[in-house]
N, C-alpha and C. Protein backbone atom coordinates (compact mmCIF):
# COMPACT_ATOMS: atom_id res chain seq x y z
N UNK A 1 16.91 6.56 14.82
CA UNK A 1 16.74 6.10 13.46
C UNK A 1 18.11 5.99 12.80
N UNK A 2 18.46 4.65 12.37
CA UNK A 2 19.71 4.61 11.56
C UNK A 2 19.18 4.55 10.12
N UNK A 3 20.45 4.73 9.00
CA UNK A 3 20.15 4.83 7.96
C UNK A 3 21.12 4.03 7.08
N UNK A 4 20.74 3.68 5.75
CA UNK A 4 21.87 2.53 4.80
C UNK A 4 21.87 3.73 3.74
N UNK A 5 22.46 3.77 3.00
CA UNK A 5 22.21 4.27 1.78
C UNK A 5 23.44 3.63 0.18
N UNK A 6 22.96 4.18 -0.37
CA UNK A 6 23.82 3.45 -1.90
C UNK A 6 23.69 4.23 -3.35
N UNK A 7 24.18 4.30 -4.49
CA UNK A 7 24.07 4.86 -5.13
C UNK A 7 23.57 3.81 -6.39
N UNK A 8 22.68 3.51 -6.56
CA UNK A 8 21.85 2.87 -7.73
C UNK A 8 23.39 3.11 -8.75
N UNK A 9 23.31 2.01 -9.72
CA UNK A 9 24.00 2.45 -11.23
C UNK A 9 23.30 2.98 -12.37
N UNK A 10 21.83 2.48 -11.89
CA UNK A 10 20.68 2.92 -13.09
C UNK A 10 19.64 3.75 -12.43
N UNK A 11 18.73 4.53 -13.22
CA UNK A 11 18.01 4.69 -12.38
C UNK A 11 16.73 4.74 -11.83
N UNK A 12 16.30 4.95 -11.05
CA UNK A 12 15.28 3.88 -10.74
C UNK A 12 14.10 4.53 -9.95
N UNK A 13 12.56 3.94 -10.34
CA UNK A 13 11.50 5.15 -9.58
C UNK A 13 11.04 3.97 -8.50
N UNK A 14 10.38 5.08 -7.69
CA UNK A 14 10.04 4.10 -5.98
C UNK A 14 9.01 3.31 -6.62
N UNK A 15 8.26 3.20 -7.63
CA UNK A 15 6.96 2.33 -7.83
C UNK A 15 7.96 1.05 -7.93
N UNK A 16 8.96 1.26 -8.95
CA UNK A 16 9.81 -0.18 -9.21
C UNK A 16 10.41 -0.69 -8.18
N UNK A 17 10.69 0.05 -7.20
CA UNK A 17 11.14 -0.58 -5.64
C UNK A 17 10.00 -0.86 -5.14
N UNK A 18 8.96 -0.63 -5.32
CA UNK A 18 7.91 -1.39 -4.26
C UNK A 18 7.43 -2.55 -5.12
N UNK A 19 7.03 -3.06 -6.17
CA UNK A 19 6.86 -3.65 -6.92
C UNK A 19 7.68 -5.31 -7.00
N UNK A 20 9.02 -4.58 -6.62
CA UNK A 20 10.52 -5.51 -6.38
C UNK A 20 10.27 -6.00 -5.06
N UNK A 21 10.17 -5.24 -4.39
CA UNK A 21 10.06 -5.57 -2.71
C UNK A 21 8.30 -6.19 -2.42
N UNK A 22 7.63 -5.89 -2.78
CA UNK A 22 6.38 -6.64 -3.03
C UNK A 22 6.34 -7.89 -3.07
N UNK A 23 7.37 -8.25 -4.61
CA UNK A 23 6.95 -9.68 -5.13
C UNK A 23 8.42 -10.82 -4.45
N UNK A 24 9.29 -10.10 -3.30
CA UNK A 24 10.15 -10.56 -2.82
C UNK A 24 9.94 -10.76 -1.20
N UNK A 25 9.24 -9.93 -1.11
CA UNK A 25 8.93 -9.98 0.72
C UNK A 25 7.39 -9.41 0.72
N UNK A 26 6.79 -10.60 0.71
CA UNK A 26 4.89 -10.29 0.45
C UNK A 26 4.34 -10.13 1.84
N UNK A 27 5.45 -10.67 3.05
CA UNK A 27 4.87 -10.89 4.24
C UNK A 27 4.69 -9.28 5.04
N UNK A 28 5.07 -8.28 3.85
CA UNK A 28 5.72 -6.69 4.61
C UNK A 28 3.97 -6.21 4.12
N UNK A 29 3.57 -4.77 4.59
CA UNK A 29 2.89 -4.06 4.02
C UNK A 29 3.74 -2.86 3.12
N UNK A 30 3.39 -2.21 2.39
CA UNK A 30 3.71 -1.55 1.66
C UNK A 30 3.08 -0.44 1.20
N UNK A 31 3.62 1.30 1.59
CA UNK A 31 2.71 2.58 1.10
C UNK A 31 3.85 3.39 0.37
N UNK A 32 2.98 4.07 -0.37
CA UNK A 32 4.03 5.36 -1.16
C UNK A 32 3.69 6.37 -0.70
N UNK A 33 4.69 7.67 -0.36
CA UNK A 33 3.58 8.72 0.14
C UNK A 33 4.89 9.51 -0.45
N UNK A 34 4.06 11.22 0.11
CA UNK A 34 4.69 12.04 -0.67
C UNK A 34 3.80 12.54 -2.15
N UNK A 35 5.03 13.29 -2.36
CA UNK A 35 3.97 14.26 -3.83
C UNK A 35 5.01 13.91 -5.08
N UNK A 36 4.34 13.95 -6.04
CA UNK A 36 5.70 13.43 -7.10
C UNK A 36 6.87 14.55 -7.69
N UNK A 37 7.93 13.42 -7.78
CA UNK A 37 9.12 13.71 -7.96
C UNK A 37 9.86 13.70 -6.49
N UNK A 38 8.90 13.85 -5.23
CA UNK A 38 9.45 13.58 -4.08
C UNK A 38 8.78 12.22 -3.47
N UNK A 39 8.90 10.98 -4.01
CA UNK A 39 8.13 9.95 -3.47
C UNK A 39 8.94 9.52 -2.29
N UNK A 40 8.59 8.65 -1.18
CA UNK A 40 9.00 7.77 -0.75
C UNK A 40 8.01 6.16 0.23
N UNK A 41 8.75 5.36 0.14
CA UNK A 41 8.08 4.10 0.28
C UNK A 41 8.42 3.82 1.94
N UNK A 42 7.16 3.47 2.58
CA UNK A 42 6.92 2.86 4.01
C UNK A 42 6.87 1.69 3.70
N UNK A 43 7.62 0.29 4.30
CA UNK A 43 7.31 -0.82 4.56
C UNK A 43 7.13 -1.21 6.26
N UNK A 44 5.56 -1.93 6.45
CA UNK A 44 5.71 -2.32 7.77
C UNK A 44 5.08 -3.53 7.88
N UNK A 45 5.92 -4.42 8.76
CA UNK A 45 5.71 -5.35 9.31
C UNK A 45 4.26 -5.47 10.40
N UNK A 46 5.18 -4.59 11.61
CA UNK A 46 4.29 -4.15 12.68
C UNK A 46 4.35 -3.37 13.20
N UNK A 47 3.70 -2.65 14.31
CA UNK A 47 3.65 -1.25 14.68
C UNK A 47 5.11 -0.63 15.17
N UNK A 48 6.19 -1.54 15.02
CA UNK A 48 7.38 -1.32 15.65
C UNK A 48 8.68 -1.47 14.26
N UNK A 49 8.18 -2.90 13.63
CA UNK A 49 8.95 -3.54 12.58
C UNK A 49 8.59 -2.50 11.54
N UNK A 50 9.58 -2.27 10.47
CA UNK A 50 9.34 -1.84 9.44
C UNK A 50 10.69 -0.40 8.85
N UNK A 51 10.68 -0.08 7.71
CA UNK A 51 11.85 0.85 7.33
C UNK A 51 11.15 1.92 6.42
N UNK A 52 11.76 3.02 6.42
CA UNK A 52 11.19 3.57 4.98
C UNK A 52 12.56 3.94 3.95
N UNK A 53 11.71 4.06 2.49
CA UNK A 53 12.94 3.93 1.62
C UNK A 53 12.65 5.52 0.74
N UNK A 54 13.87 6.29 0.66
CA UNK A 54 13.53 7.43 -0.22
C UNK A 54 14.91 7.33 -0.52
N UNK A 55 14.63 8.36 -1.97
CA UNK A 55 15.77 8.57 -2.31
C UNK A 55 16.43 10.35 -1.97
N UNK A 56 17.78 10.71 -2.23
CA UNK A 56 17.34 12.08 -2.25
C UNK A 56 19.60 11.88 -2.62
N UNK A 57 19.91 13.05 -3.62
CA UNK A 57 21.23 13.17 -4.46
C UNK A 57 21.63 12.10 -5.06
N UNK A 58 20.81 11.11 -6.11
CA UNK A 58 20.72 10.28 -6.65
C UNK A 58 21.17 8.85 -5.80
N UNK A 59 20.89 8.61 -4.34
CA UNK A 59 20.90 7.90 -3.59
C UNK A 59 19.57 7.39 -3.29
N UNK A 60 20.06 5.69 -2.98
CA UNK A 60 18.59 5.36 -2.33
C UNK A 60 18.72 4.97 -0.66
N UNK A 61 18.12 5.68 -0.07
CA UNK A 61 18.40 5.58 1.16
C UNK A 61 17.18 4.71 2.12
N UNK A 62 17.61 3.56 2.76
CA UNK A 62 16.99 3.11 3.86
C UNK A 62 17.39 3.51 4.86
N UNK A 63 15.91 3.47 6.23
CA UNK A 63 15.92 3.97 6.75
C UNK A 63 15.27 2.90 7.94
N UNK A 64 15.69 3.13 8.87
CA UNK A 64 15.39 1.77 10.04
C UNK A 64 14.44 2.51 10.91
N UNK A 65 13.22 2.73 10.81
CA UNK A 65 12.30 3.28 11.71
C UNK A 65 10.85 2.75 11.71
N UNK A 66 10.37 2.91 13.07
CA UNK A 66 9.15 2.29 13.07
C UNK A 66 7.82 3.20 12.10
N UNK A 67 6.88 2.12 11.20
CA UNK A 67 6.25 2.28 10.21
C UNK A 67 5.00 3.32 10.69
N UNK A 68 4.81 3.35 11.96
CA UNK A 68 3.47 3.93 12.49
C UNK A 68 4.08 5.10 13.20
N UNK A 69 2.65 6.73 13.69
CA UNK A 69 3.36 7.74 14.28
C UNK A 69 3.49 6.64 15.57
N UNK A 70 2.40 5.72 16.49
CA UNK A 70 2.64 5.63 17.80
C UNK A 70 3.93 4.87 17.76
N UNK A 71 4.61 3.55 17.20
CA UNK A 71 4.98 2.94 17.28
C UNK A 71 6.33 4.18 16.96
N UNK A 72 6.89 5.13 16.32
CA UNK A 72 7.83 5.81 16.32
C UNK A 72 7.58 6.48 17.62
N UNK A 73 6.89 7.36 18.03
CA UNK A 73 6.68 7.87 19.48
C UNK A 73 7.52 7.47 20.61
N UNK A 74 6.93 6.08 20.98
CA UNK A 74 7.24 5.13 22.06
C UNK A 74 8.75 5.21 21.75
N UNK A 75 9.35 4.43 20.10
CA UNK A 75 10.52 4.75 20.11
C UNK A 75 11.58 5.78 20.17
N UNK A 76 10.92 7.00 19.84
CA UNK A 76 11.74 7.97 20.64
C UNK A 76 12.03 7.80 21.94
N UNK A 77 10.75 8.15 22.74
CA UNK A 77 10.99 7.82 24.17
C UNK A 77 11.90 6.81 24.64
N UNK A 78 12.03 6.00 24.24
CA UNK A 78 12.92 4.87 24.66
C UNK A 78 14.80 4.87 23.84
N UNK A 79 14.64 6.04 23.13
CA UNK A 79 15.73 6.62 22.60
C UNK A 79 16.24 5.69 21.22
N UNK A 80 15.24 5.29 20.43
CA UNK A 80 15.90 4.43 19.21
C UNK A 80 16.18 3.08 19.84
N UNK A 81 15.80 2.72 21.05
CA UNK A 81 16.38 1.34 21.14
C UNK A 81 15.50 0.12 20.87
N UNK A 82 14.31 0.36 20.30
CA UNK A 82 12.94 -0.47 19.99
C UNK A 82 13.38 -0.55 18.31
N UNK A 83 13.80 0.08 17.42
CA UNK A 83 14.15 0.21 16.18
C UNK A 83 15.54 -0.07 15.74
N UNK A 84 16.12 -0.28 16.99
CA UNK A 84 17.74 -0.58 16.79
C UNK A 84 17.58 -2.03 16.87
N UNK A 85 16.71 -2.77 17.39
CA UNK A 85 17.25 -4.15 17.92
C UNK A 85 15.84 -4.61 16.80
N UNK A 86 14.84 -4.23 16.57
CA UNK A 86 13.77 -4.55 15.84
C UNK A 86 13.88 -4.63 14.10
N UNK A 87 14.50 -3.44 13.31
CA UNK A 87 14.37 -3.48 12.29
C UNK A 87 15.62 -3.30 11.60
N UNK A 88 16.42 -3.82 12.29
CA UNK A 88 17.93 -4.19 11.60
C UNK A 88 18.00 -5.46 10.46
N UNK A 89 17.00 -6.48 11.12
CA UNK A 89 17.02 -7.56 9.84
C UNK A 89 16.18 -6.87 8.54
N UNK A 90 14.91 -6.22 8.37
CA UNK A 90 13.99 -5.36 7.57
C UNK A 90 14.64 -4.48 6.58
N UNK A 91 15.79 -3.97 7.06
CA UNK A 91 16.56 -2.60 6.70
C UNK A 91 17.75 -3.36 5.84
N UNK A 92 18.64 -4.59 6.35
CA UNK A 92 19.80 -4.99 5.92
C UNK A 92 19.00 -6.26 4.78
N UNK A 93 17.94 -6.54 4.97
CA UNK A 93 17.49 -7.76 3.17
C UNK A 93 17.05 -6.40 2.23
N UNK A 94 16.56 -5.46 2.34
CA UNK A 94 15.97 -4.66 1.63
C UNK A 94 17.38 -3.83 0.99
N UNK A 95 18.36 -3.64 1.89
CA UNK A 95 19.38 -3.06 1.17
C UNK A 95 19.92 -4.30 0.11
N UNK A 96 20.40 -5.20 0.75
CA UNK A 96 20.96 -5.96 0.21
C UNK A 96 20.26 -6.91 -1.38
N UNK A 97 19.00 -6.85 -1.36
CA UNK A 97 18.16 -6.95 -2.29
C UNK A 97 18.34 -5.66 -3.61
N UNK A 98 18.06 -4.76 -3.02
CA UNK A 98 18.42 -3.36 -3.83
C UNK A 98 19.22 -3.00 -4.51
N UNK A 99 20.94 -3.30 -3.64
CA UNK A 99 22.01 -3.25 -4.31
C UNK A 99 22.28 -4.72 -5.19
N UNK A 100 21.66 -5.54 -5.38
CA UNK A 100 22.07 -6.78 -6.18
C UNK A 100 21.32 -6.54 -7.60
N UNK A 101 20.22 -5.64 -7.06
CA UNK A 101 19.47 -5.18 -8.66
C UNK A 101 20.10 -4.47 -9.06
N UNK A 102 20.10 -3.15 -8.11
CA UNK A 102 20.35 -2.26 -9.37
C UNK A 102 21.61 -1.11 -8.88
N UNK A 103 22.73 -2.18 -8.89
CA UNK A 103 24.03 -1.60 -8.52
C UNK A 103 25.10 -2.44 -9.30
């Protein structure tokens, strides 16, 4: 699992990142999980495609991993190399989207 991360200039709750990423990339699925004040957002494509986004020391951090437990599984086993070559495009529009808002 690789990771992006950035420091927002404003600041910002995961509903408004999914909301953003929603009405910008409709073709993704989209969950919030977690308990509040500790949210974070799953986006998946497919059982392989997909990133999750949390924040944590006023950072928002993406995260390049597959959206499902099997589809992370397999990618362990295969040592990150199903998530390295899969969700590098997923991980780098979502950053790059992120930091144009709200940086």
């Amino acid at each position: 699992m690789q990771t992006l991360f950035f420091k927002p200039t404003i600041p910002v709750e995961m509903h408004e990142i999914k909301e953003l990423l929603e009405k910008e990339f409709p073709e993704y699925e989209y969950s919030l999980y977690g308990v509040i004040g500790k949210k974070g957002l799953m986006i998946k494509k497919s059982t392989f495609k997909g990133a999750r986004v949390g924040q944590a020391g006023g950072r928002i951090i993406v995260s390049k991993t597959p959206p499902t437990i099997i589809g992370s599984m397999i990618d362990r086993f295969f040592f990150g190399l199903i998530s390295s070559y899969t969700n590098d495009k997923i991980a780098c529009q979502i950053v790059t989207l992120l930091k144009e808002r709200y940086c």
